[in-house]
N, C-alpha and C. Protein backbone atom coordinates (compact mmCIF):
# COMPACT_ATOMS: atom_id res chain seq x y z
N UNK A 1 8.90 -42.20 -29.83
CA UNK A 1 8.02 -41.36 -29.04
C UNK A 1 8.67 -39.99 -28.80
N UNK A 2 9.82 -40.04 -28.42
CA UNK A 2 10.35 -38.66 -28.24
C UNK A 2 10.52 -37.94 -29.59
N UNK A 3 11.22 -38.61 -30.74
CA UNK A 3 11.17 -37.79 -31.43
C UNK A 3 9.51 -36.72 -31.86
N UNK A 4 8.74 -37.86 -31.74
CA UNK A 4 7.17 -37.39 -31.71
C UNK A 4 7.08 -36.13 -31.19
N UNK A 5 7.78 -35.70 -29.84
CA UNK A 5 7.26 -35.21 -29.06
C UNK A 5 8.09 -33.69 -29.48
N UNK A 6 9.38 -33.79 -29.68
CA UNK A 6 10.29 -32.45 -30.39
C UNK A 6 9.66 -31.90 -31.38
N UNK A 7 8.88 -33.44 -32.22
CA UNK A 7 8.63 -32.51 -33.90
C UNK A 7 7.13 -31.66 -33.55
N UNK A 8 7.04 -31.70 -32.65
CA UNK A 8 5.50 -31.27 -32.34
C UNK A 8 5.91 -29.95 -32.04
N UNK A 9 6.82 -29.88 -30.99
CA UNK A 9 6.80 -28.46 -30.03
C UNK A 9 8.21 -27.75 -31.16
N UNK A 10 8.39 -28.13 -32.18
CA UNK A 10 9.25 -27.08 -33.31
C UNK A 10 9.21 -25.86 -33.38
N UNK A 11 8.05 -25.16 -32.97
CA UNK A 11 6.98 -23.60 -33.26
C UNK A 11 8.15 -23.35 -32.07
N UNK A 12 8.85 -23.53 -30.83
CA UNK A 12 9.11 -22.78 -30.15
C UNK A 12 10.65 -22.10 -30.22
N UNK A 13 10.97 -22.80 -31.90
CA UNK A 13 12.41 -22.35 -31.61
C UNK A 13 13.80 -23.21 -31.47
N UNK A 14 13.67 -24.15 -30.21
CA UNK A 14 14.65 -24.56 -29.95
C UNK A 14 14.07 -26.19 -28.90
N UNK A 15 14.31 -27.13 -29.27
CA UNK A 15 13.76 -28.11 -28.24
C UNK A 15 14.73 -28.26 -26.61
N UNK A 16 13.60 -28.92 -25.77
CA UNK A 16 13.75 -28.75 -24.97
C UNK A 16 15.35 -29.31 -24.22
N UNK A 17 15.53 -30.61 -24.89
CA UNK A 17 17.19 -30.93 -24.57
C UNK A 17 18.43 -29.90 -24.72
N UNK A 18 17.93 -28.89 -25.35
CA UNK A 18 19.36 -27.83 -25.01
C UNK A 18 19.21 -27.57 -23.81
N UNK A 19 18.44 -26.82 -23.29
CA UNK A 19 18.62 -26.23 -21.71
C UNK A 19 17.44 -26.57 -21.31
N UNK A 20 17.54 -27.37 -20.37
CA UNK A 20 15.97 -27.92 -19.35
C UNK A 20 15.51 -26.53 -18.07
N UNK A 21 16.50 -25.76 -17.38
CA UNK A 21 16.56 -24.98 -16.39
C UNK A 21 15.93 -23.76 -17.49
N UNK A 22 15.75 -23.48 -18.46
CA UNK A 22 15.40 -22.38 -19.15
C UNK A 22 13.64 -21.89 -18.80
N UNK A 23 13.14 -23.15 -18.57
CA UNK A 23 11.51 -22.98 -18.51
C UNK A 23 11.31 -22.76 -17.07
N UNK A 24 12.38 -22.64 -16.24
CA UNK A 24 12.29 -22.60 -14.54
C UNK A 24 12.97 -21.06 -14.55
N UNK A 25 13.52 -20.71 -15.35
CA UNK A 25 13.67 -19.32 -15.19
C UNK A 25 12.17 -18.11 -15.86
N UNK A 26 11.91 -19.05 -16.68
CA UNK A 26 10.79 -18.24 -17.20
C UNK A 26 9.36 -18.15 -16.15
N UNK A 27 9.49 -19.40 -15.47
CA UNK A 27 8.31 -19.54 -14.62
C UNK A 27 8.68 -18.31 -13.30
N UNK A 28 10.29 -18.07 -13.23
CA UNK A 28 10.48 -16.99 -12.00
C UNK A 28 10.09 -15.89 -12.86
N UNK A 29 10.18 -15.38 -13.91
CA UNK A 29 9.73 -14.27 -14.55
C UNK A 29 8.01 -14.13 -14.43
N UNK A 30 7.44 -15.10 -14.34
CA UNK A 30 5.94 -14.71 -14.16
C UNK A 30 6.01 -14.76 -12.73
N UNK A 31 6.44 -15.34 -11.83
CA UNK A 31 5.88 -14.32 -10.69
C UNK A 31 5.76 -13.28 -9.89
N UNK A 32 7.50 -13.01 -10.93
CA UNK A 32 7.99 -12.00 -9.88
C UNK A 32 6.53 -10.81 -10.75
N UNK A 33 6.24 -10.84 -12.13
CA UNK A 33 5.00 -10.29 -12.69
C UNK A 33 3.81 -10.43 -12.07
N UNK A 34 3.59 -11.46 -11.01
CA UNK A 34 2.73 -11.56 -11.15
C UNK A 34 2.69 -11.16 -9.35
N UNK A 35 3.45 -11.15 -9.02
CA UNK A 35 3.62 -9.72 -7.35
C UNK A 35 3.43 -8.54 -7.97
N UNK A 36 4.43 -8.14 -9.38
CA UNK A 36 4.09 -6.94 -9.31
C UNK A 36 2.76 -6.28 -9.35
N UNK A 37 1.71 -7.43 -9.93
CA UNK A 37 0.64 -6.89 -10.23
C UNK A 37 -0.18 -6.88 -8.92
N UNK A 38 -0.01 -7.97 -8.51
CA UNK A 38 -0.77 -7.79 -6.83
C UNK A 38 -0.56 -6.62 -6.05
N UNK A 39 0.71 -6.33 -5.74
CA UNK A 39 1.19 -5.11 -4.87
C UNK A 39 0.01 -3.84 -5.50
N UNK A 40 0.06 -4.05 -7.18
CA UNK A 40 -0.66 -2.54 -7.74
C UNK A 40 -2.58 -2.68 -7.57
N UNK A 41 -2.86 -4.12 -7.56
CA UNK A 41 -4.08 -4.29 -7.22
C UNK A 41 -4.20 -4.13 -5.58
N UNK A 42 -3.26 -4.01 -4.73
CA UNK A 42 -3.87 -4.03 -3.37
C UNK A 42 -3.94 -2.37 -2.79
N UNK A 43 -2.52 -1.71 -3.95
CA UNK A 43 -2.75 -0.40 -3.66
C UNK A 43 -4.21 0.33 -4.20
N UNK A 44 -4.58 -0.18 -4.99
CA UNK A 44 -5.72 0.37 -6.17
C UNK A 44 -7.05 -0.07 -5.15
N UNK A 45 -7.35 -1.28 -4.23
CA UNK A 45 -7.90 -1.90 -3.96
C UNK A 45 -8.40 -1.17 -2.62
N UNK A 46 -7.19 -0.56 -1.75
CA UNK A 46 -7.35 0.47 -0.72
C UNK A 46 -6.80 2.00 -1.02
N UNK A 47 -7.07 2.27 -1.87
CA UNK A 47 -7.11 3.81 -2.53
C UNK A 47 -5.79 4.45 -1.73
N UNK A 48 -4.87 3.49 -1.65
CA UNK A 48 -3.29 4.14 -1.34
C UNK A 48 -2.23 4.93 -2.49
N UNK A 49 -3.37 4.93 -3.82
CA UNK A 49 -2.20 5.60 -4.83
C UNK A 49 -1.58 6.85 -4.97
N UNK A 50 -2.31 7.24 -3.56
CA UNK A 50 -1.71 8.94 -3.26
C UNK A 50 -0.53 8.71 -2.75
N UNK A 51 -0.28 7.53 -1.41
CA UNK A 51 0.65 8.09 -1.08
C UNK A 51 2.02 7.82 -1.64
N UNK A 52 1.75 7.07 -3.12
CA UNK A 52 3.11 7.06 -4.11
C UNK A 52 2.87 8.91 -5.23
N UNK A 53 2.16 9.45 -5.11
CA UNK A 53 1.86 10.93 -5.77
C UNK A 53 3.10 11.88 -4.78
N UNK A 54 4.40 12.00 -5.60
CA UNK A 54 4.86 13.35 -4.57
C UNK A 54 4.72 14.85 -4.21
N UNK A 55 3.03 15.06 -4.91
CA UNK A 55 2.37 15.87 -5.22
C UNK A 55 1.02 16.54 -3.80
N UNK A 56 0.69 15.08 -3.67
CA UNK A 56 -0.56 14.72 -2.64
C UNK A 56 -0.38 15.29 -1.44
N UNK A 57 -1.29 16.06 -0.66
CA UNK A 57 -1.10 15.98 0.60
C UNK A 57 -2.60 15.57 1.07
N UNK A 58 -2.68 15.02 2.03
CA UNK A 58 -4.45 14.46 2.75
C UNK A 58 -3.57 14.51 4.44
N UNK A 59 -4.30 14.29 4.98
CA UNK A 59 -4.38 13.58 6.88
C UNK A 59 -5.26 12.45 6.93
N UNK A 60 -4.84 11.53 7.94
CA UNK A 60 -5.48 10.45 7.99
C UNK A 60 -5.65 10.09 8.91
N UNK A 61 -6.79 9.74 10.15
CA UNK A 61 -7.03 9.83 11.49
C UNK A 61 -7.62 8.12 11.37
N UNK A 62 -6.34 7.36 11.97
CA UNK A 62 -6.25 6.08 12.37
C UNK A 62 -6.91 5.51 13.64
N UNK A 63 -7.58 4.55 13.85
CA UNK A 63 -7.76 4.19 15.27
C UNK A 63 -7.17 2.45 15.39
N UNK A 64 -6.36 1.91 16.24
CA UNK A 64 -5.78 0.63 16.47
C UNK A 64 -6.75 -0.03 17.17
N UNK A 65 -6.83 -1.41 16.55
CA UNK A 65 -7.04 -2.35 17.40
C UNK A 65 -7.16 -2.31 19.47
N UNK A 66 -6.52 -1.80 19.67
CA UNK A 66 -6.24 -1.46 21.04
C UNK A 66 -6.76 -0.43 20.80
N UNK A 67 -7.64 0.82 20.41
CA UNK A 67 -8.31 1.54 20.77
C UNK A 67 -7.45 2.88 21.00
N UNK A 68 -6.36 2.96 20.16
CA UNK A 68 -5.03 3.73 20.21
C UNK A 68 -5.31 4.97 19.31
N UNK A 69 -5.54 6.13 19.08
CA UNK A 69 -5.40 7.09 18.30
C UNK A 69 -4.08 7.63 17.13
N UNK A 70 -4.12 7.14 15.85
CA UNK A 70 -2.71 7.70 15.21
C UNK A 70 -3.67 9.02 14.07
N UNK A 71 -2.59 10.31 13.61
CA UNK A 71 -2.81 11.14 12.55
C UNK A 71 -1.82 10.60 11.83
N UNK A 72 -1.68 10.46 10.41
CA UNK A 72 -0.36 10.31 9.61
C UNK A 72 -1.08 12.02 8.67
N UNK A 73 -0.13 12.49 8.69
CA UNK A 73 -0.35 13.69 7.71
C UNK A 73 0.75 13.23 6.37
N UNK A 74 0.52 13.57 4.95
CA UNK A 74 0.96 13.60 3.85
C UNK A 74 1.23 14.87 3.58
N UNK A 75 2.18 15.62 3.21
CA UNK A 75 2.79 16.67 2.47
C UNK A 75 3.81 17.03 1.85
N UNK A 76 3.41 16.51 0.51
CA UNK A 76 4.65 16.54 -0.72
C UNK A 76 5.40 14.85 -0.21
N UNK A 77 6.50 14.62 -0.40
CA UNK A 77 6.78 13.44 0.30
C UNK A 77 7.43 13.26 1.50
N UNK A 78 7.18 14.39 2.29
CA UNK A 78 7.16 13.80 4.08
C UNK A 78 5.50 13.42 4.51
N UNK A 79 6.09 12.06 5.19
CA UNK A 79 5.01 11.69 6.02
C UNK A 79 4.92 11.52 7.57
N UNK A 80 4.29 11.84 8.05
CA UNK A 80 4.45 12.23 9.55
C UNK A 80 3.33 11.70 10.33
N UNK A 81 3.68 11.17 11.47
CA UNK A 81 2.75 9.72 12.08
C UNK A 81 2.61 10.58 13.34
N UNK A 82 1.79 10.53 14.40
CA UNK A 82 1.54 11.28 15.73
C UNK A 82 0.73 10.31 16.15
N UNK A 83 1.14 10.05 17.35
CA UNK A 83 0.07 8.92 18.22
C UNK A 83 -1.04 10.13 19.31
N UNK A 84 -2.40 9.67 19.43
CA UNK A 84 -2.78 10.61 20.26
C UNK A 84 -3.26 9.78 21.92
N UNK A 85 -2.84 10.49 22.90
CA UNK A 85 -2.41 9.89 23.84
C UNK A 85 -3.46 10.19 24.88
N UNK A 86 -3.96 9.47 25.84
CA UNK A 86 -5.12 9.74 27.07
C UNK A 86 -4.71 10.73 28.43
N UNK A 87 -3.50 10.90 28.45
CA UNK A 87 -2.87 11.67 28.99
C UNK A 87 -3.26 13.19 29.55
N UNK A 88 -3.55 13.76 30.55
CA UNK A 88 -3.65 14.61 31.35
C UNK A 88 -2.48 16.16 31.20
N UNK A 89 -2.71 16.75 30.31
CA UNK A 89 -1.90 17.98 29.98
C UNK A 89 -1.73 18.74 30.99
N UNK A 90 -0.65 19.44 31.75
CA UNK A 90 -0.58 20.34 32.50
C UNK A 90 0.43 21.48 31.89
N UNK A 91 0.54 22.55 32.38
CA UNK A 91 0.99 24.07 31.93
C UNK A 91 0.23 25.04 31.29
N UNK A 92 1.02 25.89 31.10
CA UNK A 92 0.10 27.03 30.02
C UNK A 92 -0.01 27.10 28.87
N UNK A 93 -0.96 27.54 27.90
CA UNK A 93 -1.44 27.43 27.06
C UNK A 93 -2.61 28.31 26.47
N UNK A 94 -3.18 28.34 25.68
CA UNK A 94 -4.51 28.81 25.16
C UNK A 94 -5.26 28.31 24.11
N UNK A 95 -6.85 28.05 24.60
CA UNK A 95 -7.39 27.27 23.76
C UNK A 95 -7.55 27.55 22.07
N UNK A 96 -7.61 26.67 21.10
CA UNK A 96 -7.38 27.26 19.93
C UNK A 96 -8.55 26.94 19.17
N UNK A 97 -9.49 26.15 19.73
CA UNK A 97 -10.66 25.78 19.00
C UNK A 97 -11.58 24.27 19.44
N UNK A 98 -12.36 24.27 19.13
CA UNK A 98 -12.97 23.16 19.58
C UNK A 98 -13.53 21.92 18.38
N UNK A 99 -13.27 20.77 19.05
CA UNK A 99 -13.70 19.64 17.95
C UNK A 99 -15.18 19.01 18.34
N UNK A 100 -15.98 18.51 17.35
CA UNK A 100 -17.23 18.34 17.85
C UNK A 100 -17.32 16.96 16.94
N UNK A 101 -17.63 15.74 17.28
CA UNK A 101 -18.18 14.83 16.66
C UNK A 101 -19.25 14.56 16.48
N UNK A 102 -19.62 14.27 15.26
CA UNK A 102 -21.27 13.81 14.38
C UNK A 102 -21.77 12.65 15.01
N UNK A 103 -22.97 12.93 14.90
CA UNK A 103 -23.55 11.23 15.12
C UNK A 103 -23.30 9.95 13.41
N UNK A 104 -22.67 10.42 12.59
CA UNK A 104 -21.80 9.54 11.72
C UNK A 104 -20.73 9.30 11.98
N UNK A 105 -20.14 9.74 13.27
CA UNK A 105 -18.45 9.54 13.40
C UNK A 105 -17.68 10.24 13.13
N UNK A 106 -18.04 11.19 12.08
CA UNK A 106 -16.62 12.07 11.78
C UNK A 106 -16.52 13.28 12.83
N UNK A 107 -15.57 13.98 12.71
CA UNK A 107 -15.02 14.93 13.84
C UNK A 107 -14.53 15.98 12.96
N UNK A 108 -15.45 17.14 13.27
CA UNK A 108 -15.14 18.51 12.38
C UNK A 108 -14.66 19.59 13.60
N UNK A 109 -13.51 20.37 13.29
CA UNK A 109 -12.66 21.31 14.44
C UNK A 109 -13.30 22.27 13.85
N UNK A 110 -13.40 23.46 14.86
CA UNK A 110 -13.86 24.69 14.77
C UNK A 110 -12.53 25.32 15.14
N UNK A 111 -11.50 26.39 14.22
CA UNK A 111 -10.97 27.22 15.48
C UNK A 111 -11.92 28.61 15.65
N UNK A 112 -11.23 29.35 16.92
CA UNK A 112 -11.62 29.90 17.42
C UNK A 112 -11.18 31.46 16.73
């Protein structure tokens, strides 16, 4: 029976009694392939392939779970995160423009 079973699988080269651990290394070679491909389908999947571009710049106006305000700005490859806060400003200053939100949600600034 065994010999049966070597003369069959001949096409691969080498039978399996030389090295048994050889087909457990090959099986780590497909997955670590087969993350790589996930990671590139999840970037592709949420249109994150800019922020591997060290070219790209966009802004990106986040809102958290908790109802938290973040900007991440992109430019060239610094990225820069700002939380926006409910907080009560005091001192001087001057106004620089005004933001107006749509009845679609988005928020277009006017300056002044």
């Amino acid at each position: 029976m065994r010999q049966k079973f070597l003369k069959r699988n001949r096409f691969l080269g080498k039978s399996f009694t030389e090295d048994p651990l050889s087909q457990v290394a090959n099986l780590f070679d497909i997955s670590v392939v087969f993350i790589v491909c996930l990671i590139i389908a999840l970037f592709t999947a949420y249109n994150l392939l800019e922020l591997l571009n060290p070219k790209s710049e966009f802004t990106l106006v986040k809102k958290t779970l908790q109802g938290e305000m973040e900007i991440i700005t992109k430019k060239g490859i610094e990225i820069k995160a700002k939380k926006i806060t409910n907080k009560t400003l005091t001192g001087e200053g001057k106004k620089l423009g005004t933001a107006y939100q749509l009845k679609d949600g988005t928020i277009i600034y006017v300056p002044e």
